[in-house]
Each structure stands twice: as C-alpha cells, then as structure tokens.
PDB file of N, CA and C in Angstrom:
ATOM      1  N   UNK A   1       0.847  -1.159   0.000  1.00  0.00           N
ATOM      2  CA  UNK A   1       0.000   0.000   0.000  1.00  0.00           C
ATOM      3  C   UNK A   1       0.899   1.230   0.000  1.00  0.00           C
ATOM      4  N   UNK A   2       0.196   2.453  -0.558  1.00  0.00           N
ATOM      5  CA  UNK A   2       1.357   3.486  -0.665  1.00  0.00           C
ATOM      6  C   UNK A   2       0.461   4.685  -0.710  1.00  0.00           C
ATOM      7  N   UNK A   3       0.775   5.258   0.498  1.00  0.00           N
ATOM      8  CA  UNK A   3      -0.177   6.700   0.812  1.00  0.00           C
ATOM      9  C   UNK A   3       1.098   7.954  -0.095  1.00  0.00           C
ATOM     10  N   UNK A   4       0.441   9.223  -1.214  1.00  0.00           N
ATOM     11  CA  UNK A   4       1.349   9.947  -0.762  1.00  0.00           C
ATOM     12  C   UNK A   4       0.905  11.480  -0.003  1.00  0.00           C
ATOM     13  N   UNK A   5       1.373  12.490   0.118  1.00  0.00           N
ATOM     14  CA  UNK A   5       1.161  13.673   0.743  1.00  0.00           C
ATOM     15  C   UNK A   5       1.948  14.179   0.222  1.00  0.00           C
ATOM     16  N   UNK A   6       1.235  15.093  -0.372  1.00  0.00           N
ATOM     17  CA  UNK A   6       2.227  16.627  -1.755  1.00  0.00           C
ATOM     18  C   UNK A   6       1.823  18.194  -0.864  1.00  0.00           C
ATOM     19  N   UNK A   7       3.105  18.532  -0.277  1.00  0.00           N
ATOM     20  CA  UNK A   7       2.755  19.837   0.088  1.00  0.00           C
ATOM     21  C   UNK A   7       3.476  21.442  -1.149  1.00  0.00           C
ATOM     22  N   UNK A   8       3.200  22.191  -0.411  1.00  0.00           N
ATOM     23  CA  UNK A   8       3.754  23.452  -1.611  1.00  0.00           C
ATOM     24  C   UNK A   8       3.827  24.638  -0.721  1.00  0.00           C
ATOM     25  N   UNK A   9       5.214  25.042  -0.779  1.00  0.00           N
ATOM     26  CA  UNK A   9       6.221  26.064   0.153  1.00  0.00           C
ATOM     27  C   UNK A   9       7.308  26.748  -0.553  1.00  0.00           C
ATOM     28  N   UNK A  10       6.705  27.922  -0.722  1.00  0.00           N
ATOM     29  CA  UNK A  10       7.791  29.198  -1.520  1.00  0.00           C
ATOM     30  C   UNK A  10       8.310  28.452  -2.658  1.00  0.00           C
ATOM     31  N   UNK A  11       7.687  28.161  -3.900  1.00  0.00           N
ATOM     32  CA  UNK A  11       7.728  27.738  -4.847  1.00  0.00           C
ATOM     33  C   UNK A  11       8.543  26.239  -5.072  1.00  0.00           C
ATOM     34  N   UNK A  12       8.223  25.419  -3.386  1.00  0.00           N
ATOM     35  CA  UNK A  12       9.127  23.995  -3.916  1.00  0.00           C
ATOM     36  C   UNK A  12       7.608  23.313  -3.428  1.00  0.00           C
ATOM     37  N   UNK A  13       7.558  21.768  -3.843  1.00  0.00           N
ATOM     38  CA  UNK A  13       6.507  20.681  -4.063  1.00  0.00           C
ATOM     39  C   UNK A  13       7.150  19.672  -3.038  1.00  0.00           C
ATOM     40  N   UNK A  14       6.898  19.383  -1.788  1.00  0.00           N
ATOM     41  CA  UNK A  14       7.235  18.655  -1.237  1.00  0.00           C
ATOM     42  C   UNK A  14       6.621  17.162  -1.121  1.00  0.00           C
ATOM     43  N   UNK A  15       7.173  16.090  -1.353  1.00  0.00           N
ATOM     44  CA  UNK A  15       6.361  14.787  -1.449  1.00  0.00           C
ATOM     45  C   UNK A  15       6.602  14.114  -0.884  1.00  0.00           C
ATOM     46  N   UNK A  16       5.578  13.484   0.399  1.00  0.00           N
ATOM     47  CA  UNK A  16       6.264  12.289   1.510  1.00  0.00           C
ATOM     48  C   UNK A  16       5.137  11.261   1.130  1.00  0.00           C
ATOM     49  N   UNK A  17       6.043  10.019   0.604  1.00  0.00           N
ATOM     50  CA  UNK A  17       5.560   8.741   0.366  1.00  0.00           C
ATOM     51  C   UNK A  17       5.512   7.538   1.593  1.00  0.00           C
ATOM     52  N   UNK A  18       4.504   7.042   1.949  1.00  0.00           N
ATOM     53  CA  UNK A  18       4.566   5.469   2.998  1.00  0.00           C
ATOM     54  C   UNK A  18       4.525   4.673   2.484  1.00  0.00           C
ATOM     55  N   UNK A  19       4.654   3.576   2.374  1.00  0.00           N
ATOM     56  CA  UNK A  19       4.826   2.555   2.182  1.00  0.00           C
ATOM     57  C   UNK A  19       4.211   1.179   3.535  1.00  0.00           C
ATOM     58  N   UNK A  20       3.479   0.548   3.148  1.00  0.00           N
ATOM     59  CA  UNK A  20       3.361  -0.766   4.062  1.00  0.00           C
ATOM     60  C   UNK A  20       3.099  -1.617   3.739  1.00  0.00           C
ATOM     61  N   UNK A  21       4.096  -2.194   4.468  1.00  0.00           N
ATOM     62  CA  UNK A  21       3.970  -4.420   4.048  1.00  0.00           C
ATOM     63  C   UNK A  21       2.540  -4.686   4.699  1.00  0.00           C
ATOM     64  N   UNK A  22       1.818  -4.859   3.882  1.00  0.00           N
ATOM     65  CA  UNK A  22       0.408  -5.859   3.961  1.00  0.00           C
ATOM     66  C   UNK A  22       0.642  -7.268   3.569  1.00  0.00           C
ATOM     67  N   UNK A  23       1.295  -7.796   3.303  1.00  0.00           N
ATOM     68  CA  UNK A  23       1.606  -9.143   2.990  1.00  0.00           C
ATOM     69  C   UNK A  23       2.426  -9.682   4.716  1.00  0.00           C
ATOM     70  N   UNK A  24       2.041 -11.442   4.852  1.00  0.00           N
ATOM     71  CA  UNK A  24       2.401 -11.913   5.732  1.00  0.00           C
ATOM     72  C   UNK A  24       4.372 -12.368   5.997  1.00  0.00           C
ATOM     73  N   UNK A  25       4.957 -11.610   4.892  1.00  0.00           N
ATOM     74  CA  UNK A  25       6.891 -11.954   5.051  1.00  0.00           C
ATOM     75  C   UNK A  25       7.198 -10.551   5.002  1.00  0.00           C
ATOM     76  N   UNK A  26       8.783 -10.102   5.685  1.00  0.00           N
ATOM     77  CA  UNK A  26       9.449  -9.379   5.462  1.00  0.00           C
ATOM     78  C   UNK A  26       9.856  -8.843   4.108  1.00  0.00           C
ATOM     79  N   UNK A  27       9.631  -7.630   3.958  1.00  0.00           N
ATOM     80  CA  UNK A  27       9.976  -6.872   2.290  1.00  0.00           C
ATOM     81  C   UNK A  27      11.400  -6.550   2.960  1.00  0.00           C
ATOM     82  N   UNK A  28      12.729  -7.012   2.295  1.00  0.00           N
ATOM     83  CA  UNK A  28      13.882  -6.917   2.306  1.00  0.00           C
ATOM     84  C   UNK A  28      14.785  -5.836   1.513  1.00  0.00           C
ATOM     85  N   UNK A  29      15.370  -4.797   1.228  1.00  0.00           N
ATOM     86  CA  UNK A  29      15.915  -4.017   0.282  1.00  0.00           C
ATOM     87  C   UNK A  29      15.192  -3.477  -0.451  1.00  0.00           C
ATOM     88  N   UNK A  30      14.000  -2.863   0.134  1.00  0.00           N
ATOM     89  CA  UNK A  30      13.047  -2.225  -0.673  1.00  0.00           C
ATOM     90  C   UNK A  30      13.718  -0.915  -1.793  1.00  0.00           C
ATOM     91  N   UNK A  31      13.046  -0.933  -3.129  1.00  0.00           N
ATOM     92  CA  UNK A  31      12.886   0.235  -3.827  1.00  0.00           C
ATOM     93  C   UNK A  31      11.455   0.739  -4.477  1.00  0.00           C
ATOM     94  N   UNK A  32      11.491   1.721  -5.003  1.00  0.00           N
ATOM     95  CA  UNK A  32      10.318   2.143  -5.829  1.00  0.00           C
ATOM     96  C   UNK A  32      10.643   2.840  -6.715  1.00  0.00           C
ATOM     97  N   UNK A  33      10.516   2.823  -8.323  1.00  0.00           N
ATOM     98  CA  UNK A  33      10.651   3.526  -9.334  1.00  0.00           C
ATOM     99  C   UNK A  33       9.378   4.322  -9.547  1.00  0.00           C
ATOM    100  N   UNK A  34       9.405   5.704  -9.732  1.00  0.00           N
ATOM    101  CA  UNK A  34       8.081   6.531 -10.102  1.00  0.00           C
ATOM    102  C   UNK A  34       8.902   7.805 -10.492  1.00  0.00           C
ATOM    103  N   UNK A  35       7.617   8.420 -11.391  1.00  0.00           N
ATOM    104  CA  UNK A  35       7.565   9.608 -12.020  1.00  0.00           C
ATOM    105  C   UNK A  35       7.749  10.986 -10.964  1.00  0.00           C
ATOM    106  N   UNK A  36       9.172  11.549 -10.426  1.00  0.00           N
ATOM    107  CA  UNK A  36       8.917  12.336  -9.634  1.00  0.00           C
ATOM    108  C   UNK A  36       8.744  13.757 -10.248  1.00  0.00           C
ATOM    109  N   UNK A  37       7.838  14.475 -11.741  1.00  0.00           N
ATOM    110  CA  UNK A  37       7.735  15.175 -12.199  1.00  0.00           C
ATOM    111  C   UNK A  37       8.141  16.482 -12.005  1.00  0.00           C
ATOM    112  N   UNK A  38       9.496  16.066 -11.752  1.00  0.00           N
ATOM    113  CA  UNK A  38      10.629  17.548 -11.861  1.00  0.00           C
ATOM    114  C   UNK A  38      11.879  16.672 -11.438  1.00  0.00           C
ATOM    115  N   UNK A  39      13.170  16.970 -11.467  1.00  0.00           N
ATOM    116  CA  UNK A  39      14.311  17.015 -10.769  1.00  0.00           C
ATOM    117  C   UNK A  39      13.934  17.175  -9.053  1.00  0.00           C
ATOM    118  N   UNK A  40      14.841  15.897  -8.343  1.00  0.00           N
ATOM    119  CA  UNK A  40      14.989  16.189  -7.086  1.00  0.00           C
ATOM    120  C   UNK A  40      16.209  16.869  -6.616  1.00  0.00           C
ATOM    121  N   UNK A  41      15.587  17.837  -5.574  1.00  0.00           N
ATOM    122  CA  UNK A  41      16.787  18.691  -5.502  1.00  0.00           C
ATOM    123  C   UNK A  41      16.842  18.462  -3.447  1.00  0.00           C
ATOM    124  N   UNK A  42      16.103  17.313  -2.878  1.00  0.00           N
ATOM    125  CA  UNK A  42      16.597  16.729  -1.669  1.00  0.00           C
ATOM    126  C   UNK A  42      15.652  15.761  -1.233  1.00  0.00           C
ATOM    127  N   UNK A  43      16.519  15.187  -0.727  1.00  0.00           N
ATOM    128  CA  UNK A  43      15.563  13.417  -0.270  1.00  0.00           C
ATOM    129  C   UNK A  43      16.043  12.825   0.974  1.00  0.00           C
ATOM    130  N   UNK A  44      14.759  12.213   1.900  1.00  0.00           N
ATOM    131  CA  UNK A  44      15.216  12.211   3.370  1.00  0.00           C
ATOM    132  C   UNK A  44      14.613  10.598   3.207  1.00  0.00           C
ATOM    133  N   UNK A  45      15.249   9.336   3.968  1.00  0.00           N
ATOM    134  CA  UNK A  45      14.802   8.508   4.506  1.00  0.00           C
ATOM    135  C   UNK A  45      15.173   7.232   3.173  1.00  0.00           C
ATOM    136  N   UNK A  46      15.951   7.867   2.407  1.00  0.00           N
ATOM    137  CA  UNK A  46      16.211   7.079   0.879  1.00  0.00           C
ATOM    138  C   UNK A  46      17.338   7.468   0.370  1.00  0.00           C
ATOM    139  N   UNK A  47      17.164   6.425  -0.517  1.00  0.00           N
ATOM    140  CA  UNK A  47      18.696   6.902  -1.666  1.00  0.00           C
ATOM    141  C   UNK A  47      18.392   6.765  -2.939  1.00  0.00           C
ATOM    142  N   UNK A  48      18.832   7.665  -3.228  1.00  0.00           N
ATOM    143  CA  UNK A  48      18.856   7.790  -4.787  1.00  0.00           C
ATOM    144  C   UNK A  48      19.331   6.889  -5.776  1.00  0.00           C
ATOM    145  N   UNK A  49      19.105   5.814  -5.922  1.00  0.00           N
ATOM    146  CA  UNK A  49      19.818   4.723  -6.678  1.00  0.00           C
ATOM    147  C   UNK A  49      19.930   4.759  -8.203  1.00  0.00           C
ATOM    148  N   UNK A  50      19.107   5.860  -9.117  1.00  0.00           N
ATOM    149  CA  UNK A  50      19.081   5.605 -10.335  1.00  0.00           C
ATOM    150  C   UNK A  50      18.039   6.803 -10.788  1.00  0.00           C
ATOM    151  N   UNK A  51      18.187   7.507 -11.837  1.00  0.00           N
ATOM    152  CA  UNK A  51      17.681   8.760 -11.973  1.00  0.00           C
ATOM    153  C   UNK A  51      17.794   8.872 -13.616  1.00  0.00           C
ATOM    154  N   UNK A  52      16.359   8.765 -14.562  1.00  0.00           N
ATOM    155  CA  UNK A  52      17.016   9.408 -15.754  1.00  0.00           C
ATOM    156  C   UNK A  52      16.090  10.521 -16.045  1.00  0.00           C
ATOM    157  N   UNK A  53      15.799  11.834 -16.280  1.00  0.00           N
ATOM    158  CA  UNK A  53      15.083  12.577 -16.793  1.00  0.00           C
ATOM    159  C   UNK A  53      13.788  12.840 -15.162  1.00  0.00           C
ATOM    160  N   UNK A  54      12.809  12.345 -15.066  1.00  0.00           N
ATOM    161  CA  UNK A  54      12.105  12.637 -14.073  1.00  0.00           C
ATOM    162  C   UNK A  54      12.066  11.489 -13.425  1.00  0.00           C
ATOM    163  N   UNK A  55      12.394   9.923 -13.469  1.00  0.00           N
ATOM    164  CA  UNK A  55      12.055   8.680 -13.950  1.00  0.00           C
ATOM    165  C   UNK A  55      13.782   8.760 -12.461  1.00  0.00           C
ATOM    166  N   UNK A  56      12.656   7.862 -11.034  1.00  0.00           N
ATOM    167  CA  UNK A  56      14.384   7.843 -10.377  1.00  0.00           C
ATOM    168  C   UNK A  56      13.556   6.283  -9.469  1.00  0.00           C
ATOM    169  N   UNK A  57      14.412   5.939  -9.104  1.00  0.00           N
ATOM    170  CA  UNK A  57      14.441   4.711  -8.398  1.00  0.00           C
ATOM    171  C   UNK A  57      15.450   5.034  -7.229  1.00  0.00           C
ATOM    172  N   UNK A  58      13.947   5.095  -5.792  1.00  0.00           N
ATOM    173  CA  UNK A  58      14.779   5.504  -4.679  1.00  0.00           C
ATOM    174  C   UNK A  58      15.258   3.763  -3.918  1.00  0.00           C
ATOM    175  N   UNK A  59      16.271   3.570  -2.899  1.00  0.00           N
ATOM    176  CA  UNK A  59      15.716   2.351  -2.505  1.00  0.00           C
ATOM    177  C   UNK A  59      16.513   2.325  -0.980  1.00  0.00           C
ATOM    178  N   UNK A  60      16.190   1.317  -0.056  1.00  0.00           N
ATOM    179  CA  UNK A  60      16.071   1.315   1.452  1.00  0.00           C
ATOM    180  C   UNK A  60      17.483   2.128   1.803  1.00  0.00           C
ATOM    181  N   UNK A  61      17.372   3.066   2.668  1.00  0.00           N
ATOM    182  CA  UNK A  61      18.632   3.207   3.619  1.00  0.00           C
ATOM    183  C   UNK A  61      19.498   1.650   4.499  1.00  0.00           C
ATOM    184  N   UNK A  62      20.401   2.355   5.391  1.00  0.00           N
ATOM    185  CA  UNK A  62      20.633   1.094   6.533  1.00  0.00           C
ATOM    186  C   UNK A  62      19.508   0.623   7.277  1.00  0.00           C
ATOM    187  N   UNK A  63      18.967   1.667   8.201  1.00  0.00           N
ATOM    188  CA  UNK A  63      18.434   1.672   9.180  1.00  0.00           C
ATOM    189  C   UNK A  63      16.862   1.354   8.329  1.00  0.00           C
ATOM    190  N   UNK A  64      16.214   1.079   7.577  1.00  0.00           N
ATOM    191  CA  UNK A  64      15.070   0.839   6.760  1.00  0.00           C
ATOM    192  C   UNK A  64      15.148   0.204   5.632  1.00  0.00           C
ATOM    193  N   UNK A  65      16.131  -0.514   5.933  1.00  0.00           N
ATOM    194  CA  UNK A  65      16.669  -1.902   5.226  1.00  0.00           C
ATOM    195  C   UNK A  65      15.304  -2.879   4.741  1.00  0.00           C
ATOM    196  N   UNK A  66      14.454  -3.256   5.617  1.00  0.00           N
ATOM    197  CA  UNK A  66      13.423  -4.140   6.015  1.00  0.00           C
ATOM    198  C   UNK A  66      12.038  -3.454   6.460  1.00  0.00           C
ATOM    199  N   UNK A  67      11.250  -4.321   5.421  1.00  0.00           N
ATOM    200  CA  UNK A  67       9.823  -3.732   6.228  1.00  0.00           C
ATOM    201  C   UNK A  67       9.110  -4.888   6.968  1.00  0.00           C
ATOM    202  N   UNK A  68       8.834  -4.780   8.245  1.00  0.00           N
ATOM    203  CA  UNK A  68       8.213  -6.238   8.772  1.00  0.00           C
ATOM    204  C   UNK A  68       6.881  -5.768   8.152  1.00  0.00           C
ATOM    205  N   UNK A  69       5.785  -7.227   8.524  1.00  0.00           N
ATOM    206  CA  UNK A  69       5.053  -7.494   7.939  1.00  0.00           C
ATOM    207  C   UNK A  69       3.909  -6.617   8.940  1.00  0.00           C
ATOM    208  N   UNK A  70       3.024  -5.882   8.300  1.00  0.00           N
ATOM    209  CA  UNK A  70       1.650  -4.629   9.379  1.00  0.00           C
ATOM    210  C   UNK A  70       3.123  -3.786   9.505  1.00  0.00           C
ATOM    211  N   UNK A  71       4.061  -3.183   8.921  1.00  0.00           N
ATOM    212  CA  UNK A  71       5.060  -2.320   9.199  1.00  0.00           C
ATOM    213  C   UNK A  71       5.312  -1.370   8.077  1.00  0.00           C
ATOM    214  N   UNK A  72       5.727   0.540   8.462  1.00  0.00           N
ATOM    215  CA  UNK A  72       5.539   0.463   7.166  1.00  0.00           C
ATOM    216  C   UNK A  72       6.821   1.618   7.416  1.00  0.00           C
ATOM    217  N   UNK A  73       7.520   2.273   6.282  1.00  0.00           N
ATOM    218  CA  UNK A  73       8.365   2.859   5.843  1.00  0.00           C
ATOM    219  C   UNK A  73       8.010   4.111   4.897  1.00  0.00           C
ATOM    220  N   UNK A  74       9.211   5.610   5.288  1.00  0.00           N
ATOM    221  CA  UNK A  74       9.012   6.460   4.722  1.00  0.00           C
ATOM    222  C   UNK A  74      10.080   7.204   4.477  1.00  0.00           C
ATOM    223  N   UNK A  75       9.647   8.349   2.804  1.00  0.00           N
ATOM    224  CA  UNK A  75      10.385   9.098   2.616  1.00  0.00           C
ATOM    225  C   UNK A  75      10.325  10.159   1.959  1.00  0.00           C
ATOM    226  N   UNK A  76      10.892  11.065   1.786  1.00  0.00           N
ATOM    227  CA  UNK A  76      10.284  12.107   0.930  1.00  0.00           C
ATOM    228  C   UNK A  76      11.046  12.774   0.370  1.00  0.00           C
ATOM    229  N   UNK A  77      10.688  13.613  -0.574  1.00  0.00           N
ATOM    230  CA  UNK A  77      11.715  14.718  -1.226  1.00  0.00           C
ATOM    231  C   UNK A  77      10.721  16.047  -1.819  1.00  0.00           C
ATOM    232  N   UNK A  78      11.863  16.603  -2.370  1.00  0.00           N
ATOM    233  CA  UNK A  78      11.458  18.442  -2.746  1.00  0.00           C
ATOM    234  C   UNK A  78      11.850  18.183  -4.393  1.00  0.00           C
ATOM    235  N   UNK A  79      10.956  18.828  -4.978  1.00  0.00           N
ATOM    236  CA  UNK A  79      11.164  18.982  -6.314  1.00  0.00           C
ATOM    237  C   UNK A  79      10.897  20.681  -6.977  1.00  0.00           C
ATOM    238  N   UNK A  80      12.025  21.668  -7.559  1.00  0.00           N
ATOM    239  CA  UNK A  80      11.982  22.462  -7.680  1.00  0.00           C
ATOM    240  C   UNK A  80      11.412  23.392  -9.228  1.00  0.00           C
TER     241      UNK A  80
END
C-alpha cells in the first residue's frame, strides 16, 4: 500500500511517500521507481539509486533496510 502527501512552500513541491507491508513476510531491500515530475533537488529517509530525466528509483537506507510485515516505511523529497 502506498499513501502519498504533496505539500507546496515558496515555490518547492514537497512529497512524503509510505509505504506498508500488507503481505504476511518481510519486504527486504526495498525500492520504488516513479515519475517524480521535476528534478529532485533533496531526499530524506532514501537513496537515490538511479535517476534518468524525471524517472528515479529511490531504494532502502541502513536503518530501513526491512519492512516487517503490518510495518511500514518512509520518505520524501522536494522537487523544484
């Protein structure tokens, strides 16, 4: 499941995505590829693993390595 929340502050688009394991096993090394319709210009709770044009694939930090199962994970960024 994947809630997002788009805010807007002195001309930047802020976007915080959740994420939660609804399935009964551990999601291990999570990523997500999506349309972040602009250039990111900062990202909290992720890494930037792959980026072409608007088109980026963020994927787990250390510490959010793993999603247990009813557990869920977040992150967000600014697009200018």
């Amino acid at each position: 499941m994947l809630f997002i929340m788009i805010l807007k502050a002195h001309g930047a688009i802020i976007r915080i995505l959740k994420s939660k394991n609804i399935g009964s096993e551990t999601i291990s090394n999570w990523a997500l590829k999506f349309d972040a319709h602009g250039e990111i210009s900062g990202l909290w709770n992720g890494i930037a693993y792959s980026s072409s044009e608007t088109q980026y694939i963020i994927k787990s930090t250390g510490y959010n390595y793993e999603i247990q199962p009813d557990q869920e994970v977040n992150f967000g960024y600014c697009v200018t």
